[in-house]
Structure formats: structure tokens, C-alpha cells
N, C-alpha and C. Protein backbone atom coordinates (compact mmCIF):
# COMPACT_ATOMS: atom_id res chain seq x y z
N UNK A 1 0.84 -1.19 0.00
CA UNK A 1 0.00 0.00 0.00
C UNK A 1 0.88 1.24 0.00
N UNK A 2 0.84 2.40 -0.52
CA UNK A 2 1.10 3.65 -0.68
C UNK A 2 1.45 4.02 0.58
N UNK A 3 2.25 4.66 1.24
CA UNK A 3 2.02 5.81 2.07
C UNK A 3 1.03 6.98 1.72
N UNK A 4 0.15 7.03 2.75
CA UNK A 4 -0.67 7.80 2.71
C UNK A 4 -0.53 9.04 4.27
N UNK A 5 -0.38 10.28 3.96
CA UNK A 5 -0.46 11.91 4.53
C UNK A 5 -1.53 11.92 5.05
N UNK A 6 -1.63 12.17 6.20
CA UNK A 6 -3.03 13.11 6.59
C UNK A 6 -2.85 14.69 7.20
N UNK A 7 -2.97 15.82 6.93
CA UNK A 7 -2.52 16.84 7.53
C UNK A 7 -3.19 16.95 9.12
N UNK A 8 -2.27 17.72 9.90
CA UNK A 8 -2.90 17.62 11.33
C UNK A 8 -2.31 19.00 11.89
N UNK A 9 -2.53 19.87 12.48
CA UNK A 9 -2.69 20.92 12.81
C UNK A 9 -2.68 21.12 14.92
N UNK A 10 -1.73 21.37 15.04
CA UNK A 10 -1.83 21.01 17.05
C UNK A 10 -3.26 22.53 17.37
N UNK A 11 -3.73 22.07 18.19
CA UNK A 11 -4.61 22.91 18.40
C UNK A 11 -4.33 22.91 20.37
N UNK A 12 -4.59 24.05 21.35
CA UNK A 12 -4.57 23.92 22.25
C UNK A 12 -4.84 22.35 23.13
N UNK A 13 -5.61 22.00 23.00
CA UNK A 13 -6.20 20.78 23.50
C UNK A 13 -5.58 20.05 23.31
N UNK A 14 -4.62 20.16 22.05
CA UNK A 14 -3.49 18.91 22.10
C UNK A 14 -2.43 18.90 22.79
N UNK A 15 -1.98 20.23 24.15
CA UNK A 15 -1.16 20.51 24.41
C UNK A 15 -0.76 20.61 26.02
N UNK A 16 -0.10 21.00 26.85
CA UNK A 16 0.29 20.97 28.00
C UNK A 16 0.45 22.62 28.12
N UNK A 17 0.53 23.11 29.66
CA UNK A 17 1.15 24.04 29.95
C UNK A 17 1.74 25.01 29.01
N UNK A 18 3.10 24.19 29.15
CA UNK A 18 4.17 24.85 28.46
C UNK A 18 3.98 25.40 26.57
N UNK A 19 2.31 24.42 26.00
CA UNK A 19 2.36 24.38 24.71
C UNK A 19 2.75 23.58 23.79
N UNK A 20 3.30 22.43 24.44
CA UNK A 20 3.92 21.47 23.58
C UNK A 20 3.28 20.14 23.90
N UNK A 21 2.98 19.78 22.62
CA UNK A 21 1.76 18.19 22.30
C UNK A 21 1.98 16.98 23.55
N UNK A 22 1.47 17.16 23.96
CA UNK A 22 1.28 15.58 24.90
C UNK A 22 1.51 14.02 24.17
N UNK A 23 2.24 13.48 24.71
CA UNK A 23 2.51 11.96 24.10
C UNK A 23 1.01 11.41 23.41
N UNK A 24 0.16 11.20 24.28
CA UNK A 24 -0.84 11.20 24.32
C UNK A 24 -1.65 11.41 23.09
N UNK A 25 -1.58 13.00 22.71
CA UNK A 25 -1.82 13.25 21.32
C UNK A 25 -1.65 12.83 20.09
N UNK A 26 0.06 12.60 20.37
CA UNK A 26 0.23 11.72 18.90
C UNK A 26 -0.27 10.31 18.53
N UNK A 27 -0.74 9.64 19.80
CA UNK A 27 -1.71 8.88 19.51
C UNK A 27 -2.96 8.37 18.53
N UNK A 28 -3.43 10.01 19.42
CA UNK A 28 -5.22 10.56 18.72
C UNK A 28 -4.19 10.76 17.37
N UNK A 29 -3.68 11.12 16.60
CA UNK A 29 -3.16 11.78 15.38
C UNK A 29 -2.82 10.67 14.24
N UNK A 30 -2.13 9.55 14.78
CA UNK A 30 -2.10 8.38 13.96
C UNK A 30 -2.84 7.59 13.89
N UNK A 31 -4.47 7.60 15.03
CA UNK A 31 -5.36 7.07 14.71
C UNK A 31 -6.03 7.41 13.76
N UNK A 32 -6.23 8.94 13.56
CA UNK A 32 -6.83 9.66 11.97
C UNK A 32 -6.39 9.53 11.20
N UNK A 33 -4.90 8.86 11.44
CA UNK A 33 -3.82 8.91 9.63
C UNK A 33 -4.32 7.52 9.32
N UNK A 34 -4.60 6.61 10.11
CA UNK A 34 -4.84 5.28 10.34
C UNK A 34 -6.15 5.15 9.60
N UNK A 35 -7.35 5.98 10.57
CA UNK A 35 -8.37 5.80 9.39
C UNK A 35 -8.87 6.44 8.67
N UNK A 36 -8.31 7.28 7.95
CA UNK A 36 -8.25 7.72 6.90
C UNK A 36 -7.46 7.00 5.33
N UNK A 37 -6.43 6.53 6.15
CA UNK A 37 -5.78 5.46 4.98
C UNK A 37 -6.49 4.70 4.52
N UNK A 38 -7.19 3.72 5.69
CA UNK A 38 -8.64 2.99 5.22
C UNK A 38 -9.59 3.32 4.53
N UNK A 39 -9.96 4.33 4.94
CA UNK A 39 -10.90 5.01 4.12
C UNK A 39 -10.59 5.52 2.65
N UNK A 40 -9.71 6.02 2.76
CA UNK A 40 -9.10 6.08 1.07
C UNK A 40 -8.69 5.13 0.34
N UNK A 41 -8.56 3.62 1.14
CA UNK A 41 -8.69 2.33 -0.02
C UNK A 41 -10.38 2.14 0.10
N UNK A 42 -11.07 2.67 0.44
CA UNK A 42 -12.67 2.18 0.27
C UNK A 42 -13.50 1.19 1.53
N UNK A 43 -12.10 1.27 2.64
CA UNK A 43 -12.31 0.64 3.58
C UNK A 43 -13.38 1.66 5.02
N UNK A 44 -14.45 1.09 5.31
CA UNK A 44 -15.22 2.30 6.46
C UNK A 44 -14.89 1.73 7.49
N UNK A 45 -14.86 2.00 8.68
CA UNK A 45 -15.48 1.27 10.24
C UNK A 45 -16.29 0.90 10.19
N UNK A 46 -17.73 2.10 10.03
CA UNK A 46 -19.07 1.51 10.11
C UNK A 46 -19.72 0.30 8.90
N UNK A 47 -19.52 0.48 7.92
CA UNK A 47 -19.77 -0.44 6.68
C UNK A 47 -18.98 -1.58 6.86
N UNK A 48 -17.68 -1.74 7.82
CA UNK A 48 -17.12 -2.94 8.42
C UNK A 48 -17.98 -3.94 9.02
N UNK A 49 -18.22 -3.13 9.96
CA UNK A 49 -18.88 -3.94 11.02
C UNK A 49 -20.51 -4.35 10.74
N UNK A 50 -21.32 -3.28 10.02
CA UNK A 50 -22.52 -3.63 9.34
C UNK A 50 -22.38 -4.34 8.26
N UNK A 51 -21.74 -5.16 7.61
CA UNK A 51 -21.60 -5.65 6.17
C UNK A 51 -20.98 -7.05 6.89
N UNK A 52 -19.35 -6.47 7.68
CA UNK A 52 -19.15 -7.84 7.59
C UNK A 52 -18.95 -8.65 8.95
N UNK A 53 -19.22 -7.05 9.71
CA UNK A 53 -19.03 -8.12 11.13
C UNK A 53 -18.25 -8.35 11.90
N UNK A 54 -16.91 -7.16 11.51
CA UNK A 54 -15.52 -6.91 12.48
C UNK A 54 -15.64 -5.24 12.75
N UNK A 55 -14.79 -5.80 13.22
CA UNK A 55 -14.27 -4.09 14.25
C UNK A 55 -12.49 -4.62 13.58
N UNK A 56 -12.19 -3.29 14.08
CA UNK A 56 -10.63 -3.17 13.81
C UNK A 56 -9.85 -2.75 15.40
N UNK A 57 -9.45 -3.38 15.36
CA UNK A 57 -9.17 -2.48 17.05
C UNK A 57 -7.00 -2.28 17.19
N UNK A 58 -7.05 -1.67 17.89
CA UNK A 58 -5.23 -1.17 18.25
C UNK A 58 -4.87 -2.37 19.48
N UNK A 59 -3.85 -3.49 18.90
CA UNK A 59 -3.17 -4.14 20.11
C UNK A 59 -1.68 -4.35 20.02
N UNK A 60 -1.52 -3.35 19.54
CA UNK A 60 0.27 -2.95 19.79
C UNK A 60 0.56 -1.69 19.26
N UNK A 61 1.79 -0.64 19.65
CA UNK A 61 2.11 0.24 19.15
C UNK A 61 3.65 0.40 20.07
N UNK A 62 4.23 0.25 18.90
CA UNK A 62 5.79 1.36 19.41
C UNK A 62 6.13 2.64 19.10
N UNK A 63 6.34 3.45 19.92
CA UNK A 63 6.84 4.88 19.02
C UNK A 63 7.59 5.07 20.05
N UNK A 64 8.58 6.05 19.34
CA UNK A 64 9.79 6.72 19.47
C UNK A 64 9.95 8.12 19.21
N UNK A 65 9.61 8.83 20.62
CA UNK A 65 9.28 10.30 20.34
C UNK A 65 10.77 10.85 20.17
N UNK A 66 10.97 11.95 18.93
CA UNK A 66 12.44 11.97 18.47
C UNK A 66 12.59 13.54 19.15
N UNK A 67 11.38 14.52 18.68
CA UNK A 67 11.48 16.03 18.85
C UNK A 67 9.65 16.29 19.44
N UNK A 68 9.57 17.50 20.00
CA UNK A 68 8.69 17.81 20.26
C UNK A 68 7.67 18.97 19.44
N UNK A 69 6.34 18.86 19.34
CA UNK A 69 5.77 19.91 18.50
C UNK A 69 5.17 20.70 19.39
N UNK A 70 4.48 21.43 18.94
CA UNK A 70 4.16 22.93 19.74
C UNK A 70 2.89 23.26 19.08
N UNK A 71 2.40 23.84 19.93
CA UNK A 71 0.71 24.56 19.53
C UNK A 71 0.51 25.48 18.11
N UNK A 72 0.11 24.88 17.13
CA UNK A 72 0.02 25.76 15.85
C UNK A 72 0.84 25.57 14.82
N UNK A 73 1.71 24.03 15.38
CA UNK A 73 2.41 23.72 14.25
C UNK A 73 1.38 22.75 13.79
N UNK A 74 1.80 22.22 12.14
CA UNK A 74 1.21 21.93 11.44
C UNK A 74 1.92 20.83 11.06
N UNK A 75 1.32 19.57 11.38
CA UNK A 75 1.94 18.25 10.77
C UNK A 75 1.48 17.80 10.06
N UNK A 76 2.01 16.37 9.86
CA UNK A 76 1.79 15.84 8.30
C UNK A 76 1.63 14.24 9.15
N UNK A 77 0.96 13.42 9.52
CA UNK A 77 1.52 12.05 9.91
C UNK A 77 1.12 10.64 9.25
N UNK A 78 1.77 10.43 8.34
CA UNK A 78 1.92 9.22 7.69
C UNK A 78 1.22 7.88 8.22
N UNK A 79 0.86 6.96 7.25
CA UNK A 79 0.71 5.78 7.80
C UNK A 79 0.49 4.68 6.57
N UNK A 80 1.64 3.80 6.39
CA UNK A 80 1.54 2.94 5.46
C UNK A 80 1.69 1.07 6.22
N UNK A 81 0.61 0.82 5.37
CA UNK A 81 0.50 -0.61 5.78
C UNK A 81 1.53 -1.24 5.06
N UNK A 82 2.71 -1.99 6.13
CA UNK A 82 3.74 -2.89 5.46
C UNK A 82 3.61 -4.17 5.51
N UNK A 83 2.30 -5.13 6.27
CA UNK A 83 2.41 -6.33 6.30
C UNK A 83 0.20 -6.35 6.50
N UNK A 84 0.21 -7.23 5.33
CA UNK A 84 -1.21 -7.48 5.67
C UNK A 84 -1.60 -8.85 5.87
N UNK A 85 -1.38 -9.38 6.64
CA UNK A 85 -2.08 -11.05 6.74
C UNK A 85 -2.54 -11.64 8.12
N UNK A 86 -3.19 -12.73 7.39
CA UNK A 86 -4.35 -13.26 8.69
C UNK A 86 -5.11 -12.11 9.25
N UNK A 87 -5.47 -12.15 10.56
CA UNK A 87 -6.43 -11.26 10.50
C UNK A 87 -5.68 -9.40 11.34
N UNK A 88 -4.12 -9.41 11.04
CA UNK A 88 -3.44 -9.08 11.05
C UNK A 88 -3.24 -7.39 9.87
N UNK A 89 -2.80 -6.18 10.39
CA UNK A 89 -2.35 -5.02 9.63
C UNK A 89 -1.39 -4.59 10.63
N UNK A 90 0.01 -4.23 10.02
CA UNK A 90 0.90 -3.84 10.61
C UNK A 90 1.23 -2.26 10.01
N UNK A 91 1.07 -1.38 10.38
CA UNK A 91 1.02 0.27 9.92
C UNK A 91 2.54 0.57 9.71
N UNK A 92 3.65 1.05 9.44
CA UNK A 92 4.71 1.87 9.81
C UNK A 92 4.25 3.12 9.81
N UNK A 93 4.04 3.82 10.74
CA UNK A 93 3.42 5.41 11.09
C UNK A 93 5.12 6.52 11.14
N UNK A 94 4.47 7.70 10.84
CA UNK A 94 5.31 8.60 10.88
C UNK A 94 4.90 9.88 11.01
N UNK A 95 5.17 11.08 12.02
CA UNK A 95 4.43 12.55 12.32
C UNK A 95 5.92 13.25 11.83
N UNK A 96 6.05 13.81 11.08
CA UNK A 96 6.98 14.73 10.84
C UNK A 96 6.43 16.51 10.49
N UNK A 97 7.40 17.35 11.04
CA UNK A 97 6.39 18.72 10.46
C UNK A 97 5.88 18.93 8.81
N UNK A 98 5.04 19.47 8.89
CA UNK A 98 4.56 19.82 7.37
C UNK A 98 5.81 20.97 6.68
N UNK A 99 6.41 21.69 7.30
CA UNK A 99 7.22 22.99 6.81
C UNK A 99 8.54 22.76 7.24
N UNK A 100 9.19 23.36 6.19
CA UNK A 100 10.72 23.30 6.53
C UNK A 100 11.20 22.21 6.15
N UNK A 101 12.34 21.91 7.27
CA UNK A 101 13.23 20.72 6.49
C UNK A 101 12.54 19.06 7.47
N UNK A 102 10.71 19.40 7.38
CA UNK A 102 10.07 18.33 7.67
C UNK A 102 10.77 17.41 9.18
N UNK A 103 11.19 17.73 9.99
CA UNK A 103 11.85 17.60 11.24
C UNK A 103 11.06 16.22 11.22
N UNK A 104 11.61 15.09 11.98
CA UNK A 104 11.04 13.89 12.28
C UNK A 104 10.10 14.33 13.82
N UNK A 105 9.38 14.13 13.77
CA UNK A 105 8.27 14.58 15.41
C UNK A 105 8.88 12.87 16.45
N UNK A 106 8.09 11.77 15.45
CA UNK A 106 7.76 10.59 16.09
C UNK A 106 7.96 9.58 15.06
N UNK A 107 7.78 8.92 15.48
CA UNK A 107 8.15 7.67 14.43
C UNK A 107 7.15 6.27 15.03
N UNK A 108 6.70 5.17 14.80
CA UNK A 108 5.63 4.18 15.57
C UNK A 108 5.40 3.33 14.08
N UNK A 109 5.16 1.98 14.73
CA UNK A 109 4.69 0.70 14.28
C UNK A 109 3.74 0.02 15.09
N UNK A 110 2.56 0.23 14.48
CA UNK A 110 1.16 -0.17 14.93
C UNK A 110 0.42 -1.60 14.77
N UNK A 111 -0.12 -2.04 15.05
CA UNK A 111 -0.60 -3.61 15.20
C UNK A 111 -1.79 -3.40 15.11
N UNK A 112 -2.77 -3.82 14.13
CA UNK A 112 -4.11 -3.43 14.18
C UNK A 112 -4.47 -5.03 13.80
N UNK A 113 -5.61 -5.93 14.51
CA UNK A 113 -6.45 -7.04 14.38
C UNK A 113 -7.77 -6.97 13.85
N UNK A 114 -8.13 -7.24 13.08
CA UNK A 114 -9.60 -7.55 12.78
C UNK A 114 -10.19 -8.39 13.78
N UNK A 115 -11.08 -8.10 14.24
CA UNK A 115 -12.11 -9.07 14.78
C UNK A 115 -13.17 -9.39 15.29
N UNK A 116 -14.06 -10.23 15.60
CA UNK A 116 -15.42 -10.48 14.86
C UNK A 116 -16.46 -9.84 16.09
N UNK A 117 -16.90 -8.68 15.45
CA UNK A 117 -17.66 -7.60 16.10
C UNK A 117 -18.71 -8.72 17.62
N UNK A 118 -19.13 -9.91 17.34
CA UNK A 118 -20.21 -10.38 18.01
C UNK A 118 -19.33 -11.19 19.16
N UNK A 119 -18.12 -11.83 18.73
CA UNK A 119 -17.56 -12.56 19.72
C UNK A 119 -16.24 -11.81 20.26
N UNK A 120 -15.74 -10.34 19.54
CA UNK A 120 -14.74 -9.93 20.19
C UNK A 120 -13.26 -11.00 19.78
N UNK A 121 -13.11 -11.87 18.94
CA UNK A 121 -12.42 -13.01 19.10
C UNK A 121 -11.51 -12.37 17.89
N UNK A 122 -10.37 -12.87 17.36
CA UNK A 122 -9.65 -12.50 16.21
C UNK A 122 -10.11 -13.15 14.89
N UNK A 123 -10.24 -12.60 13.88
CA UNK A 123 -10.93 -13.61 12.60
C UNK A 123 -10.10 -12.61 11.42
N UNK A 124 -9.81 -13.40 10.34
CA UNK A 124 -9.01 -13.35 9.15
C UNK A 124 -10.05 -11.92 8.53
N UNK A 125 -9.11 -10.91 8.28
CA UNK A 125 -9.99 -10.06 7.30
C UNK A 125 -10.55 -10.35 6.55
N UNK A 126 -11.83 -9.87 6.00
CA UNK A 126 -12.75 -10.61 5.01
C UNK A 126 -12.07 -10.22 3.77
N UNK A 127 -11.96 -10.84 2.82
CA UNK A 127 -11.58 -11.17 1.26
C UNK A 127 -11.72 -9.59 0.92
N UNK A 128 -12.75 -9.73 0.73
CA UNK A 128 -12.88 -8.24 -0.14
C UNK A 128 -12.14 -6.90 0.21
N UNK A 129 -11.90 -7.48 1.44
CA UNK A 129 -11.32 -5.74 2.56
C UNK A 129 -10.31 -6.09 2.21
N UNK A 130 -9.75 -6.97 2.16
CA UNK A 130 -7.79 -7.34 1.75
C UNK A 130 -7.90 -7.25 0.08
N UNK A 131 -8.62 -7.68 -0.49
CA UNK A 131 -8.58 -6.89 -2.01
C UNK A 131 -8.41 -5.46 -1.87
N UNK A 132 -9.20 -4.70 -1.28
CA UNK A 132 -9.10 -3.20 -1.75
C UNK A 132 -7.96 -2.75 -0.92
N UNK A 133 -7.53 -3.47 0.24
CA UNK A 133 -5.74 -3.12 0.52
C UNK A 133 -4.67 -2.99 -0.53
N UNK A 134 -5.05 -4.01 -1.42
CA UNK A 134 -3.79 -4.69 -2.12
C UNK A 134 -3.87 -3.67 -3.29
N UNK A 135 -4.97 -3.44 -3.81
CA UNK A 135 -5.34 -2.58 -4.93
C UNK A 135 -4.09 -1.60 -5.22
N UNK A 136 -3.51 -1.32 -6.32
CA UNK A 136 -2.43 -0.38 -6.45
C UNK A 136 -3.20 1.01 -6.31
């Protein structure tokens, strides 16, 4: 799959005291790069789980906070799927600034499971959702 951009923008609320993003935040931030990527292969949440009957849920994440951002900067944070199988998506995520010489923010490798909305249990992505992954 492509690397896919989502722009992100720190707004107070994403921030501490001092003005500078909470760990925390970059969280919330690669979850939107996350589904939005989905969504731009044709993949929904809701049309997931009404059609086929999974949820997608987060059960791993590493990141490696490199530099810190600040209130009103304007990021960019990446998220490309490098491994799709079983009921298995492995993200390589990336927040770097939108301006300048694109400073690395964070860096993270995400673990996302499909699984089956009624039993909560892990189940193989359905066919069709791993077609429109693979799709160039």
C-alpha cells in the first residue's frame, strides 16, 4: 500500500502548559492517519462492522518520540501498511512537520487485528477488505 499523509494541525487541546503536544496526542493523530488510509482504499469502520461483522481495534504500538511539536504547528503524519495477513495489519506510522526541512516529530509501528464484532475473538480479514488493501 502507498504511504498515505493526513494533515494535522496542534490545536490547544493537544497541548500541555508549556504548549507542547502531549505523548498522548500523537496517539489521537495516527489514529486519523490510520483511518483515513482505510478510508481512502474504500475501507469504512461503520460499513465494516454492518456488512461484515468486524471491528478493527489497536493491540500494539511502538513509538519513538524523536522532537517535540508545539501549539500551531502543522503536521503531516503518515501511515503505510507494510504487512497485511491473517487477521493481522501492521502500519509503519510517521508525524513529521509539514514545513521546513520536515523535522522527524515521532516515528511508531502499529498492530491493528480484525475481529469479529459479536464474539470480540480475532478472525481473518474478510476477502474483499484485503482486495481493496492490495489494490495499487
Amino acid at each position: 500500500m502507498q504511504k498515505f499523509t493526513w494533515p494535522v494541525r496542534v490545536y490547544l487541546e493537544d497541548t500541555d502548559a508549556q504548549a507542547v503536544v502531549y505523548n498522548a496526542s500523537y496517539f489521537r493523530f495516527m489514529e486519523r492517519a490510520r483511518t483515513e488510509a482505510l478510508r481512502a482504499r474504500g475501507i469504512d469502520h461503520d460499513e465494516a462492522r454492518e456488512r461484515y461483522g468486524v471491528l478493527f481495534v489497536l493491540i500494539g504500538v511502538e513509538a519513538r518520540f524523536r522532537a517535540p511539536a508545539r501549539l500551531a504547528d502543522l503536521l503531516d503524519v503518515e501511515a503505510h501498511i507494510v504487512e497485511a495477513t491473517g487477521a493481522r495489519l501492521i502500519f509503519e506510522q510517521g508525524i513529521r512537520r509539514a514545513e521546513g526541512a520536515r523535522e522527524p516529530i515521532c516515528d511508531a509501528w502499529t498492530d491493528v487485528a480484525c475481529i469479529d464484532a459479536a464474539r470480540g475473538k480475532p478472525r481473518r480479514w474478510p476477502a474483499d477488505l484485503i482486495g481493496k488493501l492490495r489494490k495499487p
